[in-house]
Protein backbone atom coordinates (compact mmCIF):
# COMPACT_ATOMS: atom_id res chain seq x y z
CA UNK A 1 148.46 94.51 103.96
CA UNK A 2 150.17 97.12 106.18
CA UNK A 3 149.38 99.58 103.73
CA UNK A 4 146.29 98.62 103.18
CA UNK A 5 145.00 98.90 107.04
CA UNK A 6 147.06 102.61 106.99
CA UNK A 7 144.74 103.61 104.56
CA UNK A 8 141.72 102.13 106.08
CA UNK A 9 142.16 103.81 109.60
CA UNK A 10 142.72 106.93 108.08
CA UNK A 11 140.01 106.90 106.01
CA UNK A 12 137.52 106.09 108.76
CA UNK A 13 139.10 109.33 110.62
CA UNK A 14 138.19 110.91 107.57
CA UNK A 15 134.42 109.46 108.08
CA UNK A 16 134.09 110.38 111.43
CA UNK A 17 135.15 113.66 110.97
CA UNK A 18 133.28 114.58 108.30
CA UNK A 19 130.32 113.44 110.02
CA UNK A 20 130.90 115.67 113.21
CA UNK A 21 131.28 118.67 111.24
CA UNK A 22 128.10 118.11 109.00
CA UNK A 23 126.14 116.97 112.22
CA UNK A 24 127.36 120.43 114.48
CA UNK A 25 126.41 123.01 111.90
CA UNK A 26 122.88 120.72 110.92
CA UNK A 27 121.95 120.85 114.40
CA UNK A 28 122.50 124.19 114.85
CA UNK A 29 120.14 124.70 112.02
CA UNK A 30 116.97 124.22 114.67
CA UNK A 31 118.30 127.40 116.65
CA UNK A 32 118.95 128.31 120.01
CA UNK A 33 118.22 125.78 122.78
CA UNK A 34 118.94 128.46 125.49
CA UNK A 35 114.93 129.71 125.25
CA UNK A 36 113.98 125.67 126.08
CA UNK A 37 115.60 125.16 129.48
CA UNK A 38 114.26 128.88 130.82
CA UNK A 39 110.53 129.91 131.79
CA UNK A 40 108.79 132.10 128.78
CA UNK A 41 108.90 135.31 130.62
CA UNK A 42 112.31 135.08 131.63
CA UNK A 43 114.17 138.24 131.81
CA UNK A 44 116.48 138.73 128.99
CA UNK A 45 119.34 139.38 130.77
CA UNK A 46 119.10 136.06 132.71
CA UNK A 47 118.93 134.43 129.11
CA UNK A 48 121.70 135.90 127.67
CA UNK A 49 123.71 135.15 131.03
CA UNK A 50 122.75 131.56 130.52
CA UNK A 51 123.79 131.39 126.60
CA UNK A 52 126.92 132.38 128.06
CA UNK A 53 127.33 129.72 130.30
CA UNK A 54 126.45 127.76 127.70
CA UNK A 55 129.03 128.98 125.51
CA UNK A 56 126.27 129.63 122.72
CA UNK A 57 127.34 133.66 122.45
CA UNK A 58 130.55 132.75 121.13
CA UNK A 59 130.86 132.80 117.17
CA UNK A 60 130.14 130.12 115.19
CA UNK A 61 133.40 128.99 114.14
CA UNK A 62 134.87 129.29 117.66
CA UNK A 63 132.37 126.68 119.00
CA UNK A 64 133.42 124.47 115.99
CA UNK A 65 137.04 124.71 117.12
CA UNK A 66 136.47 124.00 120.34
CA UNK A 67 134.02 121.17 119.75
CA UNK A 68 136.73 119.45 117.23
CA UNK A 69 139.64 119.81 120.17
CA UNK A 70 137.31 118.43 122.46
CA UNK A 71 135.87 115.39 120.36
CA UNK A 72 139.72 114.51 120.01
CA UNK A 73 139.71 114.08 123.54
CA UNK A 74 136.34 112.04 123.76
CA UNK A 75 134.78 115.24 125.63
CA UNK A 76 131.53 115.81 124.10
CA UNK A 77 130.71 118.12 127.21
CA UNK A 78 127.40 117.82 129.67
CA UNK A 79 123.85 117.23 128.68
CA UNK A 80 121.94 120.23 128.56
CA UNK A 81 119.44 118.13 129.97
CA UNK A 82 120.82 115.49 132.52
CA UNK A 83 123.56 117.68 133.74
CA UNK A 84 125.85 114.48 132.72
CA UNK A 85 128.65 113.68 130.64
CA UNK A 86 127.31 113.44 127.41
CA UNK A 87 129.43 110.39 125.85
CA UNK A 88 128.60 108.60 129.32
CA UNK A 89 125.07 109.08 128.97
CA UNK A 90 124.98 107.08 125.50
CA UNK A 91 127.43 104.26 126.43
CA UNK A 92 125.15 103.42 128.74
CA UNK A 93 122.20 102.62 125.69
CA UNK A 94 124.23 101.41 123.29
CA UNK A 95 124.23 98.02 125.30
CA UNK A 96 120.65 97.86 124.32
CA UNK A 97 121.21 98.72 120.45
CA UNK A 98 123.89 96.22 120.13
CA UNK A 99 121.65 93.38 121.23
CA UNK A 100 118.39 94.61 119.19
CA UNK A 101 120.92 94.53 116.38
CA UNK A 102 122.48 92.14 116.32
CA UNK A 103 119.60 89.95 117.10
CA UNK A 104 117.78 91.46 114.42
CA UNK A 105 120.89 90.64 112.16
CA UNK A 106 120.52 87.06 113.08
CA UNK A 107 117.20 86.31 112.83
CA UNK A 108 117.52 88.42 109.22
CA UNK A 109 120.82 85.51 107.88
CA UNK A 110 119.04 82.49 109.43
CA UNK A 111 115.73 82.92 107.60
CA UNK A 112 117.20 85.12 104.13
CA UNK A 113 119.99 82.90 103.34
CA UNK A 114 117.99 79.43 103.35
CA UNK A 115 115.28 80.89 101.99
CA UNK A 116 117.66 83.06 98.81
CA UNK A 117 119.13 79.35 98.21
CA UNK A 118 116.12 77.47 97.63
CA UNK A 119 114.53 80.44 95.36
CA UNK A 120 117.53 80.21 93.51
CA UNK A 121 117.80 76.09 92.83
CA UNK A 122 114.07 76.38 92.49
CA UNK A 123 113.96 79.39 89.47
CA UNK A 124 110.74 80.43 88.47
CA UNK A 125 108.73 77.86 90.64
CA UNK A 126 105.75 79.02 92.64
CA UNK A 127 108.23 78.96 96.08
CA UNK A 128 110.49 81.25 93.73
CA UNK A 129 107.45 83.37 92.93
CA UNK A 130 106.54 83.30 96.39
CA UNK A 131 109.60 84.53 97.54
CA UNK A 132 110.42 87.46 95.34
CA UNK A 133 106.92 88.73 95.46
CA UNK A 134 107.51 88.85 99.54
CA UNK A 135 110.70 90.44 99.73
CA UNK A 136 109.35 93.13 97.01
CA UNK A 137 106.35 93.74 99.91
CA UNK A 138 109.38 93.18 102.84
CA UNK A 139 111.61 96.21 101.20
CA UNK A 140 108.20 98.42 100.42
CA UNK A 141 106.84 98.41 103.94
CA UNK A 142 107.79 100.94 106.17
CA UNK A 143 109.44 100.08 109.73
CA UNK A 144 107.49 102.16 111.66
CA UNK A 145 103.98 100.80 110.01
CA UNK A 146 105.36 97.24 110.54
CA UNK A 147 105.90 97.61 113.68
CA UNK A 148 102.59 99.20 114.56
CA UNK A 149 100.40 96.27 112.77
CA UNK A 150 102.92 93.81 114.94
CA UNK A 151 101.94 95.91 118.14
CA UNK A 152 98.31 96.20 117.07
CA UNK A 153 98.14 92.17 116.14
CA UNK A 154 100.08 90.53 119.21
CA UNK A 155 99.91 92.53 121.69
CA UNK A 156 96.86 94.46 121.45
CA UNK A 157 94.21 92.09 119.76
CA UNK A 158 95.90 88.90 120.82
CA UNK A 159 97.58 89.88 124.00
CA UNK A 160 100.47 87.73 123.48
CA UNK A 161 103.47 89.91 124.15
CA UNK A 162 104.23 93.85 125.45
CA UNK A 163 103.80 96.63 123.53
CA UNK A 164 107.04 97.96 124.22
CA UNK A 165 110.03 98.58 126.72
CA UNK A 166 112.75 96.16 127.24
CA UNK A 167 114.00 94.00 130.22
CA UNK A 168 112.98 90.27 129.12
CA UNK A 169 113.12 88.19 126.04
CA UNK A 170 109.48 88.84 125.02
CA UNK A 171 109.84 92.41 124.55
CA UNK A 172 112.42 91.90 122.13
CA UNK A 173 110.36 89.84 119.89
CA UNK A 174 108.08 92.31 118.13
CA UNK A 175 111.19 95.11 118.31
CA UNK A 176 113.34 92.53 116.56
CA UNK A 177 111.29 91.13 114.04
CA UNK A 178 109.99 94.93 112.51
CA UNK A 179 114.19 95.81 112.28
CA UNK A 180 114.64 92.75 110.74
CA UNK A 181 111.84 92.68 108.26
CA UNK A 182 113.42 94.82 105.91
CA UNK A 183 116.96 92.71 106.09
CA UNK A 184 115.25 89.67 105.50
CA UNK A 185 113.99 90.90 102.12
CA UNK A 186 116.62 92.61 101.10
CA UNK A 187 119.16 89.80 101.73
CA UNK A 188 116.64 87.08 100.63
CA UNK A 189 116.61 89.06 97.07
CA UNK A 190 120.36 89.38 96.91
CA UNK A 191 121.44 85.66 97.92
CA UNK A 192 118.94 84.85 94.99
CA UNK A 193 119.93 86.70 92.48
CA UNK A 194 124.15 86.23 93.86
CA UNK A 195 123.27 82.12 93.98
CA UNK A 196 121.69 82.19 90.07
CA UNK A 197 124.78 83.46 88.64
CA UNK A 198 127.36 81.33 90.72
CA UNK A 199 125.08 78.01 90.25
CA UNK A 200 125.50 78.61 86.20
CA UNK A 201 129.84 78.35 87.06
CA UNK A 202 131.92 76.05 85.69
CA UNK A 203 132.98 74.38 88.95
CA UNK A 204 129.25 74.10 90.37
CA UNK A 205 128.53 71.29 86.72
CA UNK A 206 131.62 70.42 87.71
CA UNK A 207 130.88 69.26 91.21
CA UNK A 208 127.33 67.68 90.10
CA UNK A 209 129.48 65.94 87.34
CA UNK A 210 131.32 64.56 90.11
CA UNK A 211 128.05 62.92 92.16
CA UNK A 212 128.83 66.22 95.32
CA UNK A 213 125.37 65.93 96.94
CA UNK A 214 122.74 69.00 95.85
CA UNK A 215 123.00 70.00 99.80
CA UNK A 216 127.08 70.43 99.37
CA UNK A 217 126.99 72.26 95.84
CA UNK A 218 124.83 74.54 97.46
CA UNK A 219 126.02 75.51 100.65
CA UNK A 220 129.43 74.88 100.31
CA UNK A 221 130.66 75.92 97.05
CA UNK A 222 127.51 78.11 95.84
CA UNK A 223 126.72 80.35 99.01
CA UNK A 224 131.27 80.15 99.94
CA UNK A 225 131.62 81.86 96.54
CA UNK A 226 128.51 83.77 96.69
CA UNK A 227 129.61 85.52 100.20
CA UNK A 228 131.82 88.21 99.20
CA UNK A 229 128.98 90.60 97.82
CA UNK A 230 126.58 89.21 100.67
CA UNK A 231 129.62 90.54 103.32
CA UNK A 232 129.25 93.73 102.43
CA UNK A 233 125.83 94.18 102.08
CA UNK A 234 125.56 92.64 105.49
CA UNK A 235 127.76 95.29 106.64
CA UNK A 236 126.40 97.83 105.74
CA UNK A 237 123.29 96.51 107.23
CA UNK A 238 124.73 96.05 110.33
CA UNK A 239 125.64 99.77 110.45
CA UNK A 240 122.22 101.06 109.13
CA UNK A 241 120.82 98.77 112.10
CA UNK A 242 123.04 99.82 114.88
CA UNK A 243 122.84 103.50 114.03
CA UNK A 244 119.46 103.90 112.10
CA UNK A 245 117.38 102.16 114.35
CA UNK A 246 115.80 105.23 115.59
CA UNK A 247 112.08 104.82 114.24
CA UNK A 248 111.47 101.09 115.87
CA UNK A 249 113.17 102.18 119.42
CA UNK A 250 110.78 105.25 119.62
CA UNK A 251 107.44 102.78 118.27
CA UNK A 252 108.60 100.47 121.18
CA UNK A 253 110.26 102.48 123.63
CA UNK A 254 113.14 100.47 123.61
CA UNK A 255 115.76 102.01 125.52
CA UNK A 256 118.78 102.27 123.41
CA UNK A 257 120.78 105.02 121.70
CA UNK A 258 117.63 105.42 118.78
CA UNK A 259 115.25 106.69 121.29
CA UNK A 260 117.84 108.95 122.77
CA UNK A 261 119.01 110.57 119.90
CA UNK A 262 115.26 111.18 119.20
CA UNK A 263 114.57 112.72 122.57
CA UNK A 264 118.20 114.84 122.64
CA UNK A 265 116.60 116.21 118.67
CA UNK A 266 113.72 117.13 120.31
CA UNK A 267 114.71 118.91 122.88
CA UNK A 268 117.97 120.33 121.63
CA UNK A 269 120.34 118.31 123.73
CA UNK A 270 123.51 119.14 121.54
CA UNK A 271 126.23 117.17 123.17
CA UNK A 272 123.92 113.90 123.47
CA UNK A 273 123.14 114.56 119.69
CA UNK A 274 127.00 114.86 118.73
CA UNK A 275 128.73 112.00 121.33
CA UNK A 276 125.64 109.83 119.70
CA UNK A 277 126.52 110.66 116.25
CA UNK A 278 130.48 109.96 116.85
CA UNK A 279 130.03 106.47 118.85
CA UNK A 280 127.34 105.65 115.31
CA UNK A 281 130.08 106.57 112.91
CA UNK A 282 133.05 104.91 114.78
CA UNK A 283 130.53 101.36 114.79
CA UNK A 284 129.85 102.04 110.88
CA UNK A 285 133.18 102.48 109.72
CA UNK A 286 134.55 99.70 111.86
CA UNK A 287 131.86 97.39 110.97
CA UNK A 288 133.38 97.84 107.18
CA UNK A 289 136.66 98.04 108.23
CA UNK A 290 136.09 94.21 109.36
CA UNK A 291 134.10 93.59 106.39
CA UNK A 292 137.18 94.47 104.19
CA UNK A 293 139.16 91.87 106.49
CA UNK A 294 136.68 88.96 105.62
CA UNK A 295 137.26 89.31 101.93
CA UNK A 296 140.23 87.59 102.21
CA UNK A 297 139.31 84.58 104.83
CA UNK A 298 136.49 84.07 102.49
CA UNK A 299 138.28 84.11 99.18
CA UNK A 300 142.16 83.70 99.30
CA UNK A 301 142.77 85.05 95.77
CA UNK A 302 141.94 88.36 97.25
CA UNK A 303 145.32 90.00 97.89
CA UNK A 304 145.70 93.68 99.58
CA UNK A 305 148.45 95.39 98.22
């Protein structure tokens, strides 16, 4: 086991790293942000005096170096923008990403899961028709069109909740359902198709041979040793929630790390852009670094050598 979490951590150094270097030299891609923060007719003397401020003169590779030294440290530098400590600056959103998230991952379980189950017992019946012909429309729809016929439905035609911005439980509603409408299908069509194979086991005829009630066989020995595969994809979820929900915190304005990564892109904001993509690849790979860990709680032949 010792072993095993050595090679774990390591790897997800690996991860992160890899991901800082692909992001710095992507970003750079878009060109110069010195030209953004200065009026058009600046001189170009007082341009190239602020590039070098910047540190943007320097060669390529020498900005790498420095930016790798510095990540080490957790110094992603200032926003260009703010004027404030760039790492600081996204701690204080991710707050509001973690509980879009993980409320979106909630409402996703408590309403796939059941629904996966009963699809499964109920093979080819019109709620198992039902069902897969919703979660094929669930994993074809877009996020950001969801969430604008969700806006356009309840809170413009009906007036029911916000359009956007956060601060009480009804503008999470419409934010959390569009991030967790593609979940939902997705895990509805994978605890169906996980619960088919386990309810044709051995030990599932066994446990109806032995009068278990249809509730039990289900729940507790189909969906226990169904789990493992529905772990992981519900980690790697989890990640694609926390880090790729930049589309439905723009549509909403919610204000979480999404909607600042969008507006640092926009305007160039390299530090914001870099300290965001570190703290999103830290949460991914730990999120699967606990996934690993479940394996075995779940299913205690599993052994990590």
């Amino acid at each position: 086991m010792l072993s095993f979490l050595c090679k774990r951590v390591l790897q997800m150094f690996i991860v992160v790293f890899l991901a800082l270097t692909a992001v710095f030299f992507l970003v750079r891609l878009s060109g110069d942000p010195t030209a953004l923060f200065l009026p058009p007719d600046a001189p170009r003397e007082q341009l190239e005096h602020y590039r070098s401020q910047l540190g943007f003169d320097r060669p390529l590779y020498v900005q790498y170096g420095e930016f790798i030294v510095n990540a080490i440290q957790g110094d992603f530098g200032k926003s260009l923008v703010a004027r404030e400590d760039s790492l600081g600056l996204v701690l204080e959103r991710l707050p509001a990403t973690f509980q879009l998230a993980l409320i979106a991952m909630g409402v996703a379980l408590l309403i796939s899961i059941p629904i996966g189950i009963l699809s499964a017992y109920r093979r080819n019946s019109l709620f198992d028709q039902l069902g897969v012909t919703l979660t094929v429309i669930g994993q074809a729809v877009p996020n950001f069109w969801l969430g604008l016929i969700l806006i356009y439905l309840f809170a413009v035609i009906m007036q029911w909740l916000p359009t956007g911005g956060g601060g009480s439980v009804t503008h999470m509603i419409l934010p959390t359902l569009t991030l967790a409408g593609y979940s939902i299908a997705r895990f509805t069509r994978f605890t169906r198709s996980t619960m088919i194979d386990v309810y044709n086991e051995d030990y599932i005829r066994t446990a109806k041979a032995s009068g278990a009630s249809m509730v039990k066989i289900l729940f507790w020995y189909g969906l226990k040793n169904a789990s493992i595969p529905l772990i992981t994809l519900v980690a790697l979820d989890l990640g694609v929630l926390l880090g790729g929900s930049v589309i439905t915190e723009v549509v909403f304005s919610w204000p979480g790390i999404g909607k600042l990564l969008m507006q640092s892109l926009l305007s160039r904001d390299f530090p914001v852009v870099m300290a965001t993509i570190f703290l999103i690849s830290v949460i991914y790979s730990v999120v699967n670094f606990l996934a690993d860990l479940l394996y075995a709680l779940v299913n205690p032949q599993i052994r990590y050598r």
